[in-house]
Protein backbone atom coordinates (compact mmCIF):
# COMPACT_ATOMS: atom_id res chain seq x y z
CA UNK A 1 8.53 -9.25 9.34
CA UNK A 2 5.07 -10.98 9.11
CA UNK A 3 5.00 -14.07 5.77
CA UNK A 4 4.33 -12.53 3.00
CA UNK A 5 1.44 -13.50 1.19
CA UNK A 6 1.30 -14.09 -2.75
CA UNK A 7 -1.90 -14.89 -5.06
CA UNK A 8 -1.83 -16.47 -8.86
CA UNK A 9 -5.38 -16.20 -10.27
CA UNK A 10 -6.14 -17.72 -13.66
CA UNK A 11 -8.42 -20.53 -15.00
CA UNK A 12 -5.87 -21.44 -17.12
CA UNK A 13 -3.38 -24.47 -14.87
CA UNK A 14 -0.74 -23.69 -17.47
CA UNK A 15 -0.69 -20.20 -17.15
CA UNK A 16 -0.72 -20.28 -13.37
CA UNK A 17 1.91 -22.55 -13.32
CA UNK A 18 4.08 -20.23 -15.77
CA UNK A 19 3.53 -17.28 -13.45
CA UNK A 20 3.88 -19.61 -10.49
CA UNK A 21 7.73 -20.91 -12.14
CA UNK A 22 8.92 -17.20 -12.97
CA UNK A 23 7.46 -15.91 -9.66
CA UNK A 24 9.50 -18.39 -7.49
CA UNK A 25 13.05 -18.12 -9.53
CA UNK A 26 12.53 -14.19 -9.39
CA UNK A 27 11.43 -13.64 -5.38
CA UNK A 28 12.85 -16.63 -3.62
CA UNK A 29 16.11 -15.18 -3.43
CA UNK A 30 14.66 -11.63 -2.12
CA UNK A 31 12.01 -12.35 0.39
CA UNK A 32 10.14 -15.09 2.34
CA UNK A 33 6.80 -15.69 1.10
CA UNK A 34 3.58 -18.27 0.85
CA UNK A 35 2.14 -18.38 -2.72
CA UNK A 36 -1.21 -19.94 -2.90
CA UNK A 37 -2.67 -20.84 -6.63
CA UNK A 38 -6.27 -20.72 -7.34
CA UNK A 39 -8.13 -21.29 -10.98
CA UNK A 40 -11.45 -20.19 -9.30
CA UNK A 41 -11.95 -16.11 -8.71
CA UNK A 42 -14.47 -16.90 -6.29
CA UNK A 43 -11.69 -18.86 -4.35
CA UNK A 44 -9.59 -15.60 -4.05
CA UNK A 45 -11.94 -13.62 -2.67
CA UNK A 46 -12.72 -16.30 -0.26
CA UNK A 47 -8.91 -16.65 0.91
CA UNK A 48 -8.71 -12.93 1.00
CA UNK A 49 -11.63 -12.98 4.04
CA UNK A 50 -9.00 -15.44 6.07
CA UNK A 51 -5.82 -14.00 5.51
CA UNK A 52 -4.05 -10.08 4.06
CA UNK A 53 -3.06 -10.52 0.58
CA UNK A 54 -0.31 -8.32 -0.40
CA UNK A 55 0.43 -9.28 -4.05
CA UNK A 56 -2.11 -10.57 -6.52
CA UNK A 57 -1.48 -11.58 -9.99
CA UNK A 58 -4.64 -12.13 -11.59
CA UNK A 59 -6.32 -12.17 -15.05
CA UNK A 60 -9.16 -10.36 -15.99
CA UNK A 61 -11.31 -12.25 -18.33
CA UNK A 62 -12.00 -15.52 -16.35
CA UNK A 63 -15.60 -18.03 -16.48
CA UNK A 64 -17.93 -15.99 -14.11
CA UNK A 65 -15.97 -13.49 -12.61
CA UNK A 66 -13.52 -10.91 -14.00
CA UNK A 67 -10.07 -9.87 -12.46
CA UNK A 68 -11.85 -6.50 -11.31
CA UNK A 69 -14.64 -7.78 -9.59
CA UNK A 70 -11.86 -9.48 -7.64
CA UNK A 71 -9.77 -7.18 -6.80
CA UNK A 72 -12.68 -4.95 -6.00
CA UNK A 73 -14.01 -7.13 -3.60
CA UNK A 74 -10.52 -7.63 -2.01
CA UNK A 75 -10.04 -3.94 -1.51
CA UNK A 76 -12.78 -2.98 0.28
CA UNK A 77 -10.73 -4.24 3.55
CA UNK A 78 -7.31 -4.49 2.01
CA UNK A 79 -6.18 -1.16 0.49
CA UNK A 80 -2.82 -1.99 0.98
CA UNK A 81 -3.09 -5.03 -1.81
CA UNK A 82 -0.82 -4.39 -4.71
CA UNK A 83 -2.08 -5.88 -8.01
CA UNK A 84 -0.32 -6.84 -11.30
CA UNK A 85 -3.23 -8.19 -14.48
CA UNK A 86 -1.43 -10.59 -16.24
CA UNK A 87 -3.93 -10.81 -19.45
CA UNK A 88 -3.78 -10.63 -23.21
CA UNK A 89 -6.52 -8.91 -23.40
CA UNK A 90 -5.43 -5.11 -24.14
CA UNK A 91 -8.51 -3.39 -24.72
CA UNK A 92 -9.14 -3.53 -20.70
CA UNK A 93 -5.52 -1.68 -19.98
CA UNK A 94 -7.58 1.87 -19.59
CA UNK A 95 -10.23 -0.33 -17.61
CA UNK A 96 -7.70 -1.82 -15.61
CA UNK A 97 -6.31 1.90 -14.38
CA UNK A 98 -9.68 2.67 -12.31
CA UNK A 99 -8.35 -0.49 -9.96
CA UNK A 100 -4.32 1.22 -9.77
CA UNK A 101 -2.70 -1.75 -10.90
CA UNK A 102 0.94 -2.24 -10.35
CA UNK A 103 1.35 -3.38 -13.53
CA UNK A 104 -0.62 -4.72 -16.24
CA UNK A 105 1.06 -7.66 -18.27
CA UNK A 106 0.35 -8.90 -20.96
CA UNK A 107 0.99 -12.85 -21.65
CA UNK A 108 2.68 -12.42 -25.13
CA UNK A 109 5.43 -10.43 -22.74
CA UNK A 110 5.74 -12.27 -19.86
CA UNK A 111 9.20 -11.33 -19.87
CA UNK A 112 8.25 -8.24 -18.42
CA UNK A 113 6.72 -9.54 -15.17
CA UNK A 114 10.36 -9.99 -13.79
CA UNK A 115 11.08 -6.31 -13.40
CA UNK A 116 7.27 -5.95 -11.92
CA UNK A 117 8.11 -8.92 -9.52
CA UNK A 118 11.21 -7.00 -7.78
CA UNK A 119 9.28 -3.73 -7.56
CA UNK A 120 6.67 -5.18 -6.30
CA UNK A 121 8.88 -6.91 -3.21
CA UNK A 122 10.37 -3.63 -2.46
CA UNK A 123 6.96 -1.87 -2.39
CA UNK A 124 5.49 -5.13 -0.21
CA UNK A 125 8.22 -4.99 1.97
CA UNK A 126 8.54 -1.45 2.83
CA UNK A 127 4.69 -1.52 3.86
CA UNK A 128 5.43 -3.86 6.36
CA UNK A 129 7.46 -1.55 7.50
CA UNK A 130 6.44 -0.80 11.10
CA UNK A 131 7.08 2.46 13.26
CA UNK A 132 6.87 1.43 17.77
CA UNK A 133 4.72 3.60 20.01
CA UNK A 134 5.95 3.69 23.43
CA UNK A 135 2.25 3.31 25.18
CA UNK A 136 3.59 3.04 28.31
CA UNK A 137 6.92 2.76 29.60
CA UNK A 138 7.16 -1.09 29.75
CA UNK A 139 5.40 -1.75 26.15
CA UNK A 140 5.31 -0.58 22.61
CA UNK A 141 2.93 -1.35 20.45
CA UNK A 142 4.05 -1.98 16.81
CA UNK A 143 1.76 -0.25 14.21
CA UNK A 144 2.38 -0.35 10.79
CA UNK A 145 4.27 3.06 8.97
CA UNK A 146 2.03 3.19 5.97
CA UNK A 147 -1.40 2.95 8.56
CA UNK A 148 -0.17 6.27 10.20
CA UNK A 149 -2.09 9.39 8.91
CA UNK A 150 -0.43 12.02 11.13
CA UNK A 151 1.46 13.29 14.34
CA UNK A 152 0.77 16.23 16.04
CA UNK A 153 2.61 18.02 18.32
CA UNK A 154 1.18 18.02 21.81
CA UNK A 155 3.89 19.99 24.14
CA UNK A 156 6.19 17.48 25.22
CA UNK A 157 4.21 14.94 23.70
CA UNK A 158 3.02 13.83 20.45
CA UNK A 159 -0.49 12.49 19.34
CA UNK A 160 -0.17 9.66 16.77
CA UNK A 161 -3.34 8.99 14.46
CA UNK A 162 -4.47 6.57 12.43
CA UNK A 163 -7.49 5.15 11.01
CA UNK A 164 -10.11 4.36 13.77
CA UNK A 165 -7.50 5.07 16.74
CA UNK A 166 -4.54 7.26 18.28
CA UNK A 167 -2.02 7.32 20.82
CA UNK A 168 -0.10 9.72 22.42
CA UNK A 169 3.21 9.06 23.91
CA UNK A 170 6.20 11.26 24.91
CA UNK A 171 8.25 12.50 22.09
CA UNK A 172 9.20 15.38 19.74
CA UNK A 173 7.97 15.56 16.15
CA UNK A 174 11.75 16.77 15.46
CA UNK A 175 13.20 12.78 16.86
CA UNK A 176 9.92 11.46 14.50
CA UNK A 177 10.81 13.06 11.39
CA UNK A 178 14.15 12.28 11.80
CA UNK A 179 12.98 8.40 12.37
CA UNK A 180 10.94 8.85 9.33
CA UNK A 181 12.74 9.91 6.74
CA UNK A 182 12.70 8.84 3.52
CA UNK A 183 9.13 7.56 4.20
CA UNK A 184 7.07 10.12 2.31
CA UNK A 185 6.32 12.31 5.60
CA UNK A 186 6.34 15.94 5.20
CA UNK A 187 6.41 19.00 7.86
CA UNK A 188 3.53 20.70 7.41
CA UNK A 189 3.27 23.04 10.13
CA UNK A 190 5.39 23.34 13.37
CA UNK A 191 2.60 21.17 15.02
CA UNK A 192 2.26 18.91 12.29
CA UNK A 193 3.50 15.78 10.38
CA UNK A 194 1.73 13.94 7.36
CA UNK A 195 1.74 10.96 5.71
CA UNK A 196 1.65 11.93 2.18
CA UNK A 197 -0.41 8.87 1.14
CA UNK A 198 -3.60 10.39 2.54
CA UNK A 199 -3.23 13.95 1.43
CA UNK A 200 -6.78 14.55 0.08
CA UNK A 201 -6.66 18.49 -0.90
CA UNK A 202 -4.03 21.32 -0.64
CA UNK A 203 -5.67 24.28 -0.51
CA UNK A 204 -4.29 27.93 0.47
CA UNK A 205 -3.04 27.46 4.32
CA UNK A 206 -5.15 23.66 4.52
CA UNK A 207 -3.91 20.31 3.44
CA UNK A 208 -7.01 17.74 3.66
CA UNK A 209 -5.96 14.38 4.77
CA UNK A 210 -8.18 11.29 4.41
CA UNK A 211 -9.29 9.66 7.70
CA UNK A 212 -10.96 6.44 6.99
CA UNK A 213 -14.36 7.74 6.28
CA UNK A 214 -14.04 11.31 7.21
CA UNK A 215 -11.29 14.16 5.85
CA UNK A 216 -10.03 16.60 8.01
CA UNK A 217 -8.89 20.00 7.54
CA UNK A 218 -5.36 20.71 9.14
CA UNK A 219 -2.71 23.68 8.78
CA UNK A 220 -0.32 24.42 6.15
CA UNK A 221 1.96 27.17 7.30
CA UNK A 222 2.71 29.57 3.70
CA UNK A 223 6.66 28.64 4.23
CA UNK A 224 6.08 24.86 3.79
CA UNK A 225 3.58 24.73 1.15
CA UNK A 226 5.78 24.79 -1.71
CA UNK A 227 7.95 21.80 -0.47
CA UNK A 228 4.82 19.80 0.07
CA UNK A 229 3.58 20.37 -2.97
CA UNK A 230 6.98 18.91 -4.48
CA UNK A 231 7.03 15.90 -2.08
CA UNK A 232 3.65 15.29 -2.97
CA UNK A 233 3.75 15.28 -7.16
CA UNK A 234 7.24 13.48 -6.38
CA UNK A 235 5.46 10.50 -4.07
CA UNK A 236 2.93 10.37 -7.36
CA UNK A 237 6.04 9.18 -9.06
């Protein structure tokens, strides 16, 4: 598993270094990471052009720049990044939802940023989960499980897409759903698997999925389209 890469954002020293203590004594024990501390915004979002961020705790009203111009900024190439506001301002809590926070903390309750912290590492560390395609019969290449949009069954092979790219590599979407189970993936159709992260629409015999920049239509046989309606308000959980 690739370091794991941690962000503390405030202009405030002593409030970076509070997050910085409770951060360390909570995580250390559960996973390896680097934690880089920054009193600048502008810092942040030049860090976040170098390396992949995975968990940034950040205030939002800061000198120049606000948390959500951050985090903004940072997602644009980074939608993986998992955010937690650690602020005491709580009129910006509805604000804050347009950005999907994983959390929103407020400094009075700091207390309340250990639970957050362990969630948070579970969530980090099963998107570095990774799922090997056999390209050839000599190499795999590693991709990682939450990047995959869907298989599709090709005959004795199986087409693999995600954004920008896909691979197809001998296999049976019966051995793949077995591999990935428990890793929000649902059946759709005998020809199809989805990711249920970038289900876009379910409509009638059609589930949209989210490619990057373009959504495709794909089909929803009437027998499965209960269940994936469950699995999908479930995953909203």
């Amino acid at each position: 598993m690739k370091d794991i890469h941690i962000v503390i954002c405030d202009d405030e020293v002593s409030a970076v270094k509070l997050v910085k203590e409770r951060l360390c004594f909570i995580l250390n024990p559960l996973i390896h990471f680097t934690c880089y501390e920054f009193t600048d915004p502008l810092e942040v979002v030049k860090l976040s052009k170098d390396i992949r961020i995975d968990l940034l705790l950040i205030d939002i009203e800061m000198p120049g720049v606000k948390g959500f111009d951050v985090v903004k900024e940072i997602r644009v190439h980074n939608h993986q990044l998992l955010v937690i506001f650690v602020s005491n301002m709580d009129m910006y809590v509805y604000e804050s939802l347009k950005f999907q926070p994983f959390r929103f903390i407020r400094k009075s309750h700091l207390n309340e940023l250990n639970e957050a912290l362990v969630s948070a590492a579970t969530a980090i560390k099963n998107n570095m989960e990774t799922f090997k395609i056999p390209v050839n019969p000599v190499t795999d290449k590693e991709v990682i499980v939450n990047d995959i949009i869907y298989f599709e069954s090709l005959h004795n092979n199986v087409k693999v897409v995600l954004a920008g790219s896909s691979y197809v590599f001998r296999s049976t979407l019966k051995i793949i759903e077995k591999q990935l189970e428990s890793k929000r993936f649902v059946r759709v159709h005998s020809g199809f698997l989805i990711n249920l992260k970038y289900v876009y629409l379910i409509k009638g015999t059609v589930v949209e999925v989210n490619c990057g920049e373009a959504v495709i239509s794909l089909p929803l046989s009437r027998s499965r389209r209960n269940n994936l309606i469950f699995e999908y308000k479930m995953s909203l959980r």
